[in-house]
C-alpha atoms as a PDB file:
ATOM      1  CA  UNK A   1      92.099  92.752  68.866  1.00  0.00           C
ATOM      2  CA  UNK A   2      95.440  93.521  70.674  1.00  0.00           C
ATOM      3  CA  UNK A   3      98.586  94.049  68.197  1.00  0.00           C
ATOM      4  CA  UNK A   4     101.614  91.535  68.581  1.00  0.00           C
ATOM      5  CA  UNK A   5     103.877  94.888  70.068  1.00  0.00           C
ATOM      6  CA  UNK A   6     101.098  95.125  72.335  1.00  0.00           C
ATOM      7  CA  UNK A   7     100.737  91.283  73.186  1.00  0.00           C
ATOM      8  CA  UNK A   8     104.876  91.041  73.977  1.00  0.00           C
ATOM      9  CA  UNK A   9     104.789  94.512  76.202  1.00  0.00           C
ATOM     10  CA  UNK A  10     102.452  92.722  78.259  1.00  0.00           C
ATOM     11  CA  UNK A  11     103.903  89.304  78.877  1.00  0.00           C
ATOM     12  CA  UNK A  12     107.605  90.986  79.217  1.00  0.00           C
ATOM     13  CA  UNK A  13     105.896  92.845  82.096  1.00  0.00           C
ATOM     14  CA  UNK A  14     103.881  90.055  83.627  1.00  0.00           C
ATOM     15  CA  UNK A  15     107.261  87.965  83.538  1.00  0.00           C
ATOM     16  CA  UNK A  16     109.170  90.510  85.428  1.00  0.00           C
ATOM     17  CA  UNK A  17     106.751  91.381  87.787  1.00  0.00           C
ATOM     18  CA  UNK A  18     106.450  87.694  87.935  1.00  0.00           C
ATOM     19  CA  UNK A  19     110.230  87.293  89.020  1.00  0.00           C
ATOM     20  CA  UNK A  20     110.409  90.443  91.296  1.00  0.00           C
ATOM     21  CA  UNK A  21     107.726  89.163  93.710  1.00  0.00           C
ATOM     22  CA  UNK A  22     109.393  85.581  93.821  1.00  0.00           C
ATOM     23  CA  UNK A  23     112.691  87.056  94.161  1.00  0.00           C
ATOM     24  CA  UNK A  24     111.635  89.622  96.834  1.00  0.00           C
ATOM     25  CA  UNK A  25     109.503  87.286  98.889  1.00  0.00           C
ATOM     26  CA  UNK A  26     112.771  84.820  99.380  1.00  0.00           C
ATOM     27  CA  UNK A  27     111.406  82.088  96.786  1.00  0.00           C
ATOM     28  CA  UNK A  28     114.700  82.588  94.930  1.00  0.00           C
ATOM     29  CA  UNK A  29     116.972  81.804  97.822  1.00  0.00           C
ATOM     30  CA  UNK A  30     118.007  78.071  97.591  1.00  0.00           C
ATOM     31  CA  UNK A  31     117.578  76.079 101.303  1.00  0.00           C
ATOM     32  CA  UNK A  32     117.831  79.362 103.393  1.00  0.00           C
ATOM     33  CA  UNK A  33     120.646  81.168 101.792  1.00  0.00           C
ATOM     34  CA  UNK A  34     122.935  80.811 105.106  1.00  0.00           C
ATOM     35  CA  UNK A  35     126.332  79.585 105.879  1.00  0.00           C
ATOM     36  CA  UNK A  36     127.912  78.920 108.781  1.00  0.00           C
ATOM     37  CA  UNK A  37     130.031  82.762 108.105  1.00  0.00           C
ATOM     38  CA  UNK A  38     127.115  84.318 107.695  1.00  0.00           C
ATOM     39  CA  UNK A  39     125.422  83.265 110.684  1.00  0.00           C
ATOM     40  CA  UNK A  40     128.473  84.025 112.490  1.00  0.00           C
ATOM     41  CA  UNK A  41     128.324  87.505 111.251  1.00  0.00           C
ATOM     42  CA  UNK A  42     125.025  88.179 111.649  1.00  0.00           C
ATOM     43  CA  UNK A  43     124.653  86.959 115.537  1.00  0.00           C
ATOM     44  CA  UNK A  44     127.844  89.082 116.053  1.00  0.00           C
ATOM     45  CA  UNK A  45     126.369  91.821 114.921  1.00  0.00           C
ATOM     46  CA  UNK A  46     123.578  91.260 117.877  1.00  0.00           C
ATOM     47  CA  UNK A  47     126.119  89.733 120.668  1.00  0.00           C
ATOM     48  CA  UNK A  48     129.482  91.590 119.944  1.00  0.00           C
ATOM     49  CA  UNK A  49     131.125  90.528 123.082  1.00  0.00           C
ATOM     50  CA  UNK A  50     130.106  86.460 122.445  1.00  0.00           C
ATOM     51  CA  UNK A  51     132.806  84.304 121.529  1.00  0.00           C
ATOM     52  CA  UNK A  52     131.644  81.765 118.916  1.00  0.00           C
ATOM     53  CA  UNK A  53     133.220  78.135 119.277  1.00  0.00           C
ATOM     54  CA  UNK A  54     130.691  76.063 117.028  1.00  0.00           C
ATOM     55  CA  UNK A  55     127.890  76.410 114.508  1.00  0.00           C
ATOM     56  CA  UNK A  56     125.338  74.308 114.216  1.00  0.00           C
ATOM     57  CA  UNK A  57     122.358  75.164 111.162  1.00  0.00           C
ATOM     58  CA  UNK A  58     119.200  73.309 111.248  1.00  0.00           C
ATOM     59  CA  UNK A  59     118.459  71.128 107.714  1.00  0.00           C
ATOM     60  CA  UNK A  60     116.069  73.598 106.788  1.00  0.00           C
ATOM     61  CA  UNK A  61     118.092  76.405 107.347  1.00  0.00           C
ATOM     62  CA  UNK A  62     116.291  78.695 109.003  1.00  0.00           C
ATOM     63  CA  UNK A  63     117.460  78.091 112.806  1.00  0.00           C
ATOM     64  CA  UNK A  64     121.339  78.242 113.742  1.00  0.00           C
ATOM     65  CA  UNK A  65     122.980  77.284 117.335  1.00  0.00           C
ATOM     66  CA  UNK A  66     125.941  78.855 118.360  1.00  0.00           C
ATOM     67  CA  UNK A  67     128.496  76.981 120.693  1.00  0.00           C
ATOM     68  CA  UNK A  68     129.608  79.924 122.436  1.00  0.00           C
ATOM     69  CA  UNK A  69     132.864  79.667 124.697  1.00  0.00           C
ATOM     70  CA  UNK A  70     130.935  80.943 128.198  1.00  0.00           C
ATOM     71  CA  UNK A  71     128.644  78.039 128.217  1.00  0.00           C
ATOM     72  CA  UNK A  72     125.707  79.959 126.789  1.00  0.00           C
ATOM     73  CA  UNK A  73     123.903  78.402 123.789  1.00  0.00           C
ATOM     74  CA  UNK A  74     123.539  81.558 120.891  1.00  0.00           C
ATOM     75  CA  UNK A  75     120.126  81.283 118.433  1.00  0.00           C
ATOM     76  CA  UNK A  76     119.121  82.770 115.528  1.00  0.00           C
ATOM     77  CA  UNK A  77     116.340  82.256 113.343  1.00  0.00           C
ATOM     78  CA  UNK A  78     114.735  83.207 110.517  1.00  0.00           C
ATOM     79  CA  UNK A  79     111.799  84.856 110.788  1.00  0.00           C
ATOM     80  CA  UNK A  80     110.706  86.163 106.750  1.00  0.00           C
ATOM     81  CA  UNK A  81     113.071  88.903 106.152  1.00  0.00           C
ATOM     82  CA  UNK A  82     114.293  89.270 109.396  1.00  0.00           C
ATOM     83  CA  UNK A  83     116.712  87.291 111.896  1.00  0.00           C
ATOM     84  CA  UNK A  84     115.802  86.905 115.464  1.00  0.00           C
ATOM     85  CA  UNK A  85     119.297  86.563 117.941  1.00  0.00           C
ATOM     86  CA  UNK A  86     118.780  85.339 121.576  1.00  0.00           C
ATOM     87  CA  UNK A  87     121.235  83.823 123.943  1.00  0.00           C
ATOM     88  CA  UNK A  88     120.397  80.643 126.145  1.00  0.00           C
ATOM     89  CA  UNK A  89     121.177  79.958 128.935  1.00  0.00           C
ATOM     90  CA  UNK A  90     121.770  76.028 130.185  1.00  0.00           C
ATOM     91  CA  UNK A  91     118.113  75.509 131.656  1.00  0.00           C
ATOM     92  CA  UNK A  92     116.247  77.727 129.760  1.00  0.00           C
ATOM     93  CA  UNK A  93     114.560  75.655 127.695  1.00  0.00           C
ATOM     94  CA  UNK A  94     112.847  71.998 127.765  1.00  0.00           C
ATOM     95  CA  UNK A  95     114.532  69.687 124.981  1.00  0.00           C
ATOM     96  CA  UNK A  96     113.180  66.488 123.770  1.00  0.00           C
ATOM     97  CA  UNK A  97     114.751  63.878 120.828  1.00  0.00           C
ATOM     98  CA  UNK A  98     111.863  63.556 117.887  1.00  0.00           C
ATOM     99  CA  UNK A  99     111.360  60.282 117.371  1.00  0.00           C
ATOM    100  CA  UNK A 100     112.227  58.805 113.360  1.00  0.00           C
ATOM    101  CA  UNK A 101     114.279  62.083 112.469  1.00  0.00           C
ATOM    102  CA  UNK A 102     117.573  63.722 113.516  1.00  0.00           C
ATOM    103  CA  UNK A 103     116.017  66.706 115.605  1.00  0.00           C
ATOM    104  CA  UNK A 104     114.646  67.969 119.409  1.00  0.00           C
ATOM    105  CA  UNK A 105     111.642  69.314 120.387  1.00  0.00           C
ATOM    106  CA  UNK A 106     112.828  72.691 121.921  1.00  0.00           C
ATOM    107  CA  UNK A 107     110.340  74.461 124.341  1.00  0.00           C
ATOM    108  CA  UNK A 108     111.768  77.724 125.488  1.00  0.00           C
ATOM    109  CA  UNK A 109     110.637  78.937 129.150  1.00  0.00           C
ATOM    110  CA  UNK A 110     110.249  82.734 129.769  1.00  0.00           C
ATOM    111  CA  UNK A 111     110.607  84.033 126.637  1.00  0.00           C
ATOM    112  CA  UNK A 112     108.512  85.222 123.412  1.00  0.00           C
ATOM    113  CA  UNK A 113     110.021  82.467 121.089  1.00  0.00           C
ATOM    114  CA  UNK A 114     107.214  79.515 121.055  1.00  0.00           C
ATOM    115  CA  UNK A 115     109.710  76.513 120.123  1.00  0.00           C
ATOM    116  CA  UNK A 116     109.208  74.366 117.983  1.00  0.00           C
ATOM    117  CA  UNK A 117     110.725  70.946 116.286  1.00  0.00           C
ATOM    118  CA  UNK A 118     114.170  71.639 114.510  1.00  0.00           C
ATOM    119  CA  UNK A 119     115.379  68.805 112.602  1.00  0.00           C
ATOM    120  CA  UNK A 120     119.452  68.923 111.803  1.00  0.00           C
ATOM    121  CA  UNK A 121     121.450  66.880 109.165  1.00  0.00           C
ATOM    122  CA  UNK A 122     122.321  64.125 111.742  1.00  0.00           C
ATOM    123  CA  UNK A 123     121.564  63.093 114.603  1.00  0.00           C
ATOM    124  CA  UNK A 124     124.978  63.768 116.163  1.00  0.00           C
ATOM    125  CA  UNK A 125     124.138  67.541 115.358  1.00  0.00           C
ATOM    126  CA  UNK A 126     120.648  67.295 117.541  1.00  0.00           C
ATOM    127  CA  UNK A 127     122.949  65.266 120.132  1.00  0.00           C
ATOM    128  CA  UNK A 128     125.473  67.959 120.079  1.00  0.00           C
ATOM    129  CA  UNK A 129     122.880  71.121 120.111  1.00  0.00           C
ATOM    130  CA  UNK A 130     121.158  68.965 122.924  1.00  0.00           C
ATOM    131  CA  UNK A 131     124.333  68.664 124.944  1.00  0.00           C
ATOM    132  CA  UNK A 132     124.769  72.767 124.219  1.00  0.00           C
ATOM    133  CA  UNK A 133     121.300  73.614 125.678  1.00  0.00           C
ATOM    134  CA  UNK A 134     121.354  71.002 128.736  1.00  0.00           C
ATOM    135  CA  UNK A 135     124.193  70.519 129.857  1.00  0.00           C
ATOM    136  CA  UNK A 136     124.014  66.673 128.822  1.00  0.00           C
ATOM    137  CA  UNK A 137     122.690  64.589 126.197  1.00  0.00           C
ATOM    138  CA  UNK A 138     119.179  64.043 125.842  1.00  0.00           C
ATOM    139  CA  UNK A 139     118.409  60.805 124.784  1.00  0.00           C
ATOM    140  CA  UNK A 140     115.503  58.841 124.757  1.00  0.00           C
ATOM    141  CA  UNK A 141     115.750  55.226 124.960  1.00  0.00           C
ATOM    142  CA  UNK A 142     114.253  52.153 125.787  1.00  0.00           C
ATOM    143  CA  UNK A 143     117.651  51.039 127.364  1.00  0.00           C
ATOM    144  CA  UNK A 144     117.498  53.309 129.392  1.00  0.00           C
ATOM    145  CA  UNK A 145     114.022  53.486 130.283  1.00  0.00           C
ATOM    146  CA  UNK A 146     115.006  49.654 131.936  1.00  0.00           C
ATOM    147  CA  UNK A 147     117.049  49.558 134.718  1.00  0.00           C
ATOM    148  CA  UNK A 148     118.534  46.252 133.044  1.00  0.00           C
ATOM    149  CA  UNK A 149     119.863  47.377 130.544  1.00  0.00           C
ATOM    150  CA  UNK A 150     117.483  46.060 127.746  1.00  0.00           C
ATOM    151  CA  UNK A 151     118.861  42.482 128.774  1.00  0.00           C
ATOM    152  CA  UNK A 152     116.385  39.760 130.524  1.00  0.00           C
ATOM    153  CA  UNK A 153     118.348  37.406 133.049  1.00  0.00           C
END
């Protein structure tokens, strides 16, 4: 039979290890941690020479867009641990509105990122990003998939 001393030694140390691995694997960190300084900060210290106009983070937190002042669209994303920084270029990537939620359907062409579906806090943010990446809003509609308007005359 294990002694009380023994009994609280163990659970103390199950406890901590308990906390360590949830604090060390990011299960701590509240949304993603980021703000819109720290972003800043952190694609600076990847682009030094990019001026930063706007920041844009994705609801989840783990993908940022960066207004920057040449035209170029910064990104950085969470990958795990580590933060991945690439600049865009208008035409670099396909972008699509996702229908029901505030967020595009990014495709990136020539490049190792695969894309994916980032969903912001409104859908004036995915507007604006959209508008960042293209060149021009991309909006799917049924207005505008009818030359009339939407209107029968």
């Amino acid at each position: 039979m294990m002694s009380l001393g023994a009994l609280i030694v163990v659970v103390a140390f199950a406890v901590t290890l308990l906390i360590g691995v949830v604090h060390y694997t990011g299960g701590s960190r509240g949304r993603s941690g980021r703000d819109h300084g720290e972003v800043i900060l952190e694609f600076a210290r990847a682009y030094p020479g990019e001026a930063i106009r706007a920041v844009t983070i994705t609801k989840d937190g783990n993908a940022s867009f960066l207004r920057l002042a040449d035209g170029k669209t910064g990104f950085l994303q969470s990958m795990g641990r580590h933060q991945v920084a690439r600049l865009i270029l208008r035409g670099d990537v396909g972008v699509q509105p996702i229908d029901d939620q505030p967020g595009l359907r990014i495709e990136f062409h020539e490049s190792t990122l695969k894309g994916g579906d980032y969903i912001f806090e409104s859908a004036e943010d995915a507007a604006e990003v959209s508008l960042w990446l293209c060149g021009s809003f991309a909006l799917a509609s049924a207005d505008f998939d009818d030359p009339e308007g939407g209107q029968n005359a």
